[in-house]
N, C-alpha and C. Protein backbone atom coordinates (compact mmCIF):
# COMPACT_ATOMS: atom_id res chain seq x y z
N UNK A 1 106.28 98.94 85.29
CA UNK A 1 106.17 97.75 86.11
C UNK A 1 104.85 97.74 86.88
N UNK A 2 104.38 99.01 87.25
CA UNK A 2 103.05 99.11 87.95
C UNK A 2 102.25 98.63 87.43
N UNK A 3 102.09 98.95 85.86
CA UNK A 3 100.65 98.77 85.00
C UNK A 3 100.72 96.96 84.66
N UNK A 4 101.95 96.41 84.85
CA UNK A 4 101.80 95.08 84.69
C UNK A 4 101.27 94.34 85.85
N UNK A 5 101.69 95.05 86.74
CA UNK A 5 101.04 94.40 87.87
C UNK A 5 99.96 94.44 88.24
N UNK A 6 99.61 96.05 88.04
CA UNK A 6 97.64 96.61 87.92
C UNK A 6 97.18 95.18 87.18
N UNK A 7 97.47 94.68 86.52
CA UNK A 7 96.82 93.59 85.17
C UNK A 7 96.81 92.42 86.18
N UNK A 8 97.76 91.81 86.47
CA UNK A 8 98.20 91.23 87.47
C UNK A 8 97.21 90.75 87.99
N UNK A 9 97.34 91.71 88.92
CA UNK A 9 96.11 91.84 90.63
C UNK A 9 94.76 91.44 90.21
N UNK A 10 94.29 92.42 89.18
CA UNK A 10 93.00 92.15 88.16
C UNK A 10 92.31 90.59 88.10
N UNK A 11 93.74 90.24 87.56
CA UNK A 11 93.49 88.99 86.66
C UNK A 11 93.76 87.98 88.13
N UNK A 12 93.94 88.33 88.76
CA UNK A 12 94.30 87.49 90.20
C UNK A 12 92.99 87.48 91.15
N UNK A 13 92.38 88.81 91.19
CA UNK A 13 90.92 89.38 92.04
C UNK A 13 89.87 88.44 91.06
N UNK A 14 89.94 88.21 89.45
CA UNK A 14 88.62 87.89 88.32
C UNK A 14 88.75 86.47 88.95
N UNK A 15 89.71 85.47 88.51
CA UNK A 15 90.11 84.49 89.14
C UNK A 15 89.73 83.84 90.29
N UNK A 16 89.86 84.47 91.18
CA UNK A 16 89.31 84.09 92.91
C UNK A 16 87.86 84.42 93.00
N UNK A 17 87.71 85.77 92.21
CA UNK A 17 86.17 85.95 92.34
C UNK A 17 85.52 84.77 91.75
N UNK A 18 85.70 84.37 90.52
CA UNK A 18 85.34 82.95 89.19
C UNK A 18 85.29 82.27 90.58
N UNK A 19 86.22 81.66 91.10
CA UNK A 19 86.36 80.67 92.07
C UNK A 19 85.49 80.18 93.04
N UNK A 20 85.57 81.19 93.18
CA UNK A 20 84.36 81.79 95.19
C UNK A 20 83.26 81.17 94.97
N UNK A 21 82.90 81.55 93.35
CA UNK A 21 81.25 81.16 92.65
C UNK A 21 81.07 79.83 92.45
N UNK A 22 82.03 79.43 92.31
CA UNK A 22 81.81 77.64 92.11
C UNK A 22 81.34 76.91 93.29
N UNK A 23 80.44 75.75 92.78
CA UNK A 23 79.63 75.24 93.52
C UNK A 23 80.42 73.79 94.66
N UNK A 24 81.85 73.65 94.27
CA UNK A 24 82.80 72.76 94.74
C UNK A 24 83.45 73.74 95.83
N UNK A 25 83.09 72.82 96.88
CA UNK A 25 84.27 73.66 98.05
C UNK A 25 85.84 73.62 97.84
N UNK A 26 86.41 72.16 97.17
CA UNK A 26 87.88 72.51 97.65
C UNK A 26 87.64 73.88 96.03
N UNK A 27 87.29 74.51 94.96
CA UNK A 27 87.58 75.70 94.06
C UNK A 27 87.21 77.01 95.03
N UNK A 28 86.28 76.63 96.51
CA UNK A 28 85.99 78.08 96.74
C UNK A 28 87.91 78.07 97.97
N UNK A 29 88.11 76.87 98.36
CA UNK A 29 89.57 77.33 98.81
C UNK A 29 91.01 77.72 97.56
N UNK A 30 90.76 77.54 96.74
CA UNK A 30 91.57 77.96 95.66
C UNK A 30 91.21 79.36 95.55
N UNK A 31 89.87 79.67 95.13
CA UNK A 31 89.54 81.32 95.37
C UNK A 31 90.07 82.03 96.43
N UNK A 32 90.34 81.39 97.54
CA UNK A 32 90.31 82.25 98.91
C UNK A 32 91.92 82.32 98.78
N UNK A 33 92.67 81.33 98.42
CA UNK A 33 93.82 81.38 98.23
C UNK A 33 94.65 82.41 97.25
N UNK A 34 93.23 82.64 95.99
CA UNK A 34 94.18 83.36 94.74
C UNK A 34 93.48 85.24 95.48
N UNK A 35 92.51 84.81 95.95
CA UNK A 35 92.46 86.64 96.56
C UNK A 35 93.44 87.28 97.61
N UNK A 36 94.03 86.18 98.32
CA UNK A 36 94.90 86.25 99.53
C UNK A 36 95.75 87.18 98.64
N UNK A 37 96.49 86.24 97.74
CA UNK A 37 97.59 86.41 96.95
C UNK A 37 97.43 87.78 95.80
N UNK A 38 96.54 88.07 95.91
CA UNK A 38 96.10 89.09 94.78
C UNK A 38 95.69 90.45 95.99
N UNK A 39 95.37 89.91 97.35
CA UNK A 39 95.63 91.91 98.28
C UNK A 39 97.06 92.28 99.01
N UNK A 40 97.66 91.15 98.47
CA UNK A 40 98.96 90.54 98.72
C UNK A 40 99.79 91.31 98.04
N UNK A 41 99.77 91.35 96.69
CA UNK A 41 99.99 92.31 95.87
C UNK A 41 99.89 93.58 95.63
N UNK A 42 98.23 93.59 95.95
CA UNK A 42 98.20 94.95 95.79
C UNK A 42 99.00 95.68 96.58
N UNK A 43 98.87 95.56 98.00
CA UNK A 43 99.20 95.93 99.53
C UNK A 43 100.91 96.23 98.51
N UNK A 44 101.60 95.56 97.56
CA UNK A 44 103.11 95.39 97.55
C UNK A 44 103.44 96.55 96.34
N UNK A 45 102.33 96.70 95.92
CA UNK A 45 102.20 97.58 94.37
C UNK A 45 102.11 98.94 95.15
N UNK A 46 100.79 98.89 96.08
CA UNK A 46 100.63 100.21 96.36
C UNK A 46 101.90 101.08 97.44
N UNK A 47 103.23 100.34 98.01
CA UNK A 47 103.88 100.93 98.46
C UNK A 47 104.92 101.37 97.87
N UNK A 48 104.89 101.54 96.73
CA UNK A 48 106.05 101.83 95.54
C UNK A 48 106.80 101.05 94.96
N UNK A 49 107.06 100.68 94.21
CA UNK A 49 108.10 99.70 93.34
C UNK A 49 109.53 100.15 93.27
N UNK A 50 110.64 100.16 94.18
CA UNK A 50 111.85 101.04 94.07
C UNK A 50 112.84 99.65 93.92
N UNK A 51 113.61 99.23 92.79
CA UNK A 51 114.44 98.53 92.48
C UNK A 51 116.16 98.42 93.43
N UNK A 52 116.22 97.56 94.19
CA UNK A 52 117.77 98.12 94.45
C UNK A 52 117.96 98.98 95.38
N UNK A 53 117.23 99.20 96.08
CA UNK A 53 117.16 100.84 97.26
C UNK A 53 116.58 100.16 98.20
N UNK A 54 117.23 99.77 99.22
CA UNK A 54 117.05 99.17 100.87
C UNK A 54 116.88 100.36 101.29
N UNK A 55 115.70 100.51 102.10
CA UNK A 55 115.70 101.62 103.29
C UNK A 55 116.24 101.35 104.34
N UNK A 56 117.60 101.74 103.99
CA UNK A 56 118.52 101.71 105.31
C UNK A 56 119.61 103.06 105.28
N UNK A 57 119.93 103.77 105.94
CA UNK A 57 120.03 105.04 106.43
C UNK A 57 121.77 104.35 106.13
N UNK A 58 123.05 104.94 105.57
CA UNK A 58 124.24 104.48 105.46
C UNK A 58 124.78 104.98 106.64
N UNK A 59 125.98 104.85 107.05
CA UNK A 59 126.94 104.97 108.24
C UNK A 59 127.05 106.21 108.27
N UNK A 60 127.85 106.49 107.05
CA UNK A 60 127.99 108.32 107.16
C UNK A 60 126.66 109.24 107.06
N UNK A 61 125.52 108.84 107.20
CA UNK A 61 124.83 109.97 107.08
C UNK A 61 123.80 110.27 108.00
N UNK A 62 123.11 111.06 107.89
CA UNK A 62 122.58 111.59 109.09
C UNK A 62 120.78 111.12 109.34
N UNK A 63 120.18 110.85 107.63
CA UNK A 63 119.11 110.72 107.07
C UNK A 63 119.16 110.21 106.08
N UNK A 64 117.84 108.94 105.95
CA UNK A 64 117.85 108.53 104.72
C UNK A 64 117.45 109.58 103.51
N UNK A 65 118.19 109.04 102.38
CA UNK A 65 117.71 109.71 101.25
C UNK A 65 117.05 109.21 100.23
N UNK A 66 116.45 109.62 99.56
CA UNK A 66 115.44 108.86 98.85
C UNK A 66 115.96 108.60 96.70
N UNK A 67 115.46 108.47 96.69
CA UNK A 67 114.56 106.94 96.33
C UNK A 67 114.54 105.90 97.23
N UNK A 68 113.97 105.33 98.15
CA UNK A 68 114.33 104.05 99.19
C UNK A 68 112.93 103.49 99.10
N UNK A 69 113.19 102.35 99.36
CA UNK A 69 112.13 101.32 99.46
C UNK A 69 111.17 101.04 100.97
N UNK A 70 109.59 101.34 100.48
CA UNK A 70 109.38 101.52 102.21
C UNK A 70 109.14 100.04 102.57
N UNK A 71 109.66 100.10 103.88
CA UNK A 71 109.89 98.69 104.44
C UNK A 71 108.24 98.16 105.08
N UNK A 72 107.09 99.38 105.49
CA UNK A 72 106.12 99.42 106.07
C UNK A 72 104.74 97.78 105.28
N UNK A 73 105.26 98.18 103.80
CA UNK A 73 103.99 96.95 103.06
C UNK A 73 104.96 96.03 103.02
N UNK A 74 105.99 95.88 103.07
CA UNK A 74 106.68 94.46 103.05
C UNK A 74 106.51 94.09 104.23
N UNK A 75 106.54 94.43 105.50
CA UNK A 75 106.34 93.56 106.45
C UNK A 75 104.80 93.41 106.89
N UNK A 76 103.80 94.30 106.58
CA UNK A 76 102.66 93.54 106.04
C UNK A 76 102.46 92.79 105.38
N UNK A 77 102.76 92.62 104.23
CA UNK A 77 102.91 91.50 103.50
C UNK A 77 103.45 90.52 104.20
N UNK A 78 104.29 90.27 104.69
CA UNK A 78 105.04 89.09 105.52
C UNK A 78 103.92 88.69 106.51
N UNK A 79 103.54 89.78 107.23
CA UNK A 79 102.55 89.29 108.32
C UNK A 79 101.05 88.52 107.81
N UNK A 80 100.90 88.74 106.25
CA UNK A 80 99.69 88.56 105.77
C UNK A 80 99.73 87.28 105.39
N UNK A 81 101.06 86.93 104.50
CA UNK A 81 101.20 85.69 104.42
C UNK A 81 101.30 84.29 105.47
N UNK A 82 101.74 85.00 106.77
CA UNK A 82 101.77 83.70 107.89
C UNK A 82 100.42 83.58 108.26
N UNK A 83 99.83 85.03 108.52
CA UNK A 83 97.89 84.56 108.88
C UNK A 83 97.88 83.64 107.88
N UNK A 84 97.47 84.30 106.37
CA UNK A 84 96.92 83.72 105.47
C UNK A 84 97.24 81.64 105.50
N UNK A 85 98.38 81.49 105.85
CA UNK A 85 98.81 80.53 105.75
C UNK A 85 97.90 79.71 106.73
N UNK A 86 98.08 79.96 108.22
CA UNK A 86 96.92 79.62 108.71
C UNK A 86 95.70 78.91 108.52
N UNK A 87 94.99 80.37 107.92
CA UNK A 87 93.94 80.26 107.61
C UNK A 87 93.59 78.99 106.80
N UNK A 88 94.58 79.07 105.73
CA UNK A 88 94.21 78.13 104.57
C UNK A 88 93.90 77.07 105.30
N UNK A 89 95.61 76.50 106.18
CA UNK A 89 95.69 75.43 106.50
C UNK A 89 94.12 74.91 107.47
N UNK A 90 93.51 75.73 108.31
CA UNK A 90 92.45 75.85 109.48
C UNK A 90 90.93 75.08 108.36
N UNK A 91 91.23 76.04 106.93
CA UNK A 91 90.41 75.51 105.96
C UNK A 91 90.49 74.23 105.16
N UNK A 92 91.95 74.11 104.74
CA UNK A 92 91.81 72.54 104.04
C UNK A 92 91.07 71.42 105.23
N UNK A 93 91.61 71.60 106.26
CA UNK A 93 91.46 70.75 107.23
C UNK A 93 90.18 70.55 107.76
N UNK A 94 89.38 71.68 107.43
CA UNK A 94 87.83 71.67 107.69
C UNK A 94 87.23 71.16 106.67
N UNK A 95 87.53 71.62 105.16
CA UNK A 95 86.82 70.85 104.09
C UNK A 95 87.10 69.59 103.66
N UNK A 96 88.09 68.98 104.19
CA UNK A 96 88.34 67.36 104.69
C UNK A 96 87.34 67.00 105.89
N UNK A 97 87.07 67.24 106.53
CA UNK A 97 86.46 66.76 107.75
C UNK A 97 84.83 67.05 107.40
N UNK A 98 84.60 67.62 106.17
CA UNK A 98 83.22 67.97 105.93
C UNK A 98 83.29 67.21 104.99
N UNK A 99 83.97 66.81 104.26
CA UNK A 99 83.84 65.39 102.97
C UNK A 99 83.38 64.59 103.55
N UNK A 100 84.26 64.22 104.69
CA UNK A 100 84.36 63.33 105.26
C UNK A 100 82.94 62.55 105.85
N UNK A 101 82.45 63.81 106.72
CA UNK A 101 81.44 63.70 107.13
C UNK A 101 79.95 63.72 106.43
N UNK A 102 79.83 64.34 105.01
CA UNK A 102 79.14 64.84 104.09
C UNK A 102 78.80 63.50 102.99
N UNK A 103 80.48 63.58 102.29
CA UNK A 103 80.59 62.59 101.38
C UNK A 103 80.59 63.31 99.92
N UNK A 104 80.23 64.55 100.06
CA UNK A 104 80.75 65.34 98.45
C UNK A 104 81.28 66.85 98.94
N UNK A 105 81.44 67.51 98.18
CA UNK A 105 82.41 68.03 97.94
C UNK A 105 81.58 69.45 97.27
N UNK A 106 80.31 69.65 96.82
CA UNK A 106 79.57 70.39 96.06
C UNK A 106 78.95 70.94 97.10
N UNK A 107 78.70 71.99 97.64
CA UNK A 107 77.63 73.24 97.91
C UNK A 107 76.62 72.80 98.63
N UNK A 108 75.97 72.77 97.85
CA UNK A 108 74.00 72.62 97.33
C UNK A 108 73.74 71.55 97.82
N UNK A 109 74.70 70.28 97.41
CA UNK A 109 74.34 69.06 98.67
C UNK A 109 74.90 69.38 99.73
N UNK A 110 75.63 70.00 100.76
CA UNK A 110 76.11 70.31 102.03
C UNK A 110 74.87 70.76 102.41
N UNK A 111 73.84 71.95 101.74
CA UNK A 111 73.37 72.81 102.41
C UNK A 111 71.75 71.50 102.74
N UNK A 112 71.40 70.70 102.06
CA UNK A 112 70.67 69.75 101.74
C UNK A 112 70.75 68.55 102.34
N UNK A 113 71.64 68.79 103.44
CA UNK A 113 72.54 67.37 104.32
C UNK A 113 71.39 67.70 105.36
N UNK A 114 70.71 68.42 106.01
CA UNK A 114 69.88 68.33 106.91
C UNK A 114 68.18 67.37 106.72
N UNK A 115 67.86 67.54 105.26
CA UNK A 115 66.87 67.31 105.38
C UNK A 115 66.97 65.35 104.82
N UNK A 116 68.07 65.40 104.67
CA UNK A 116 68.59 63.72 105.00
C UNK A 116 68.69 63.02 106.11
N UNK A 117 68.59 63.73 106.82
CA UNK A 117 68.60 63.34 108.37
C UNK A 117 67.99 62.57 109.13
């Protein structure tokens, strides 16, 4: 299950990176979105993959026993996703307000909006 996901993440990191490079702002928020989602992963890969095993300590016993699932990258993960969410949202809302103000949507004319002035 690891090595599918190793592929995964890969193909999730090539993706966002492809993205980032494009000369259209709303593809560099799709990039920012598919890398979120791809350290998102990793962060979920690298704390073990344990099927079915809550780390939770049972009534009768004294200590958990293992195989158990660590609870530590899942609630990173949780916490990563509400920033991330944020963020995005902080970003769509800026690259609307820069259309807006701009009138495209490409790079190279944003950076070229000054000497229109």
């Amino acid at each position: 299950m690891e090595t599918v996901l190793a592929f995964v993440i890969g193909g999730l990191y090539a993706a966002g990176l492809y993205m980032l490079m494009r000369r259209s702002i709303v593809k560099l928020v799709i990039g920012l979105a598919l890398m979120s989602q791809a350290a998102n992963l990793l962060i979920f890969t690298l704390g073990r993959l344990i099927r079915g095993r809550p780390a939770l300590i049972p009534p009768d016993a004294a200590a958990l026993a293992g195989p158990f699932a660590d609870p530590v990258p899942q609630a990173l993960i949780l916490t990563a996703i509400v920033i991330s969410f944020g963020v995005h949202a902080f970003t769509i809302i800026l690259v609307k307000r820069a259309y807006q103000t701009v009138g495209t949507d490409d790079l190279d004319d944003m950076r070229n909006t000054d000497l229109l002035s």
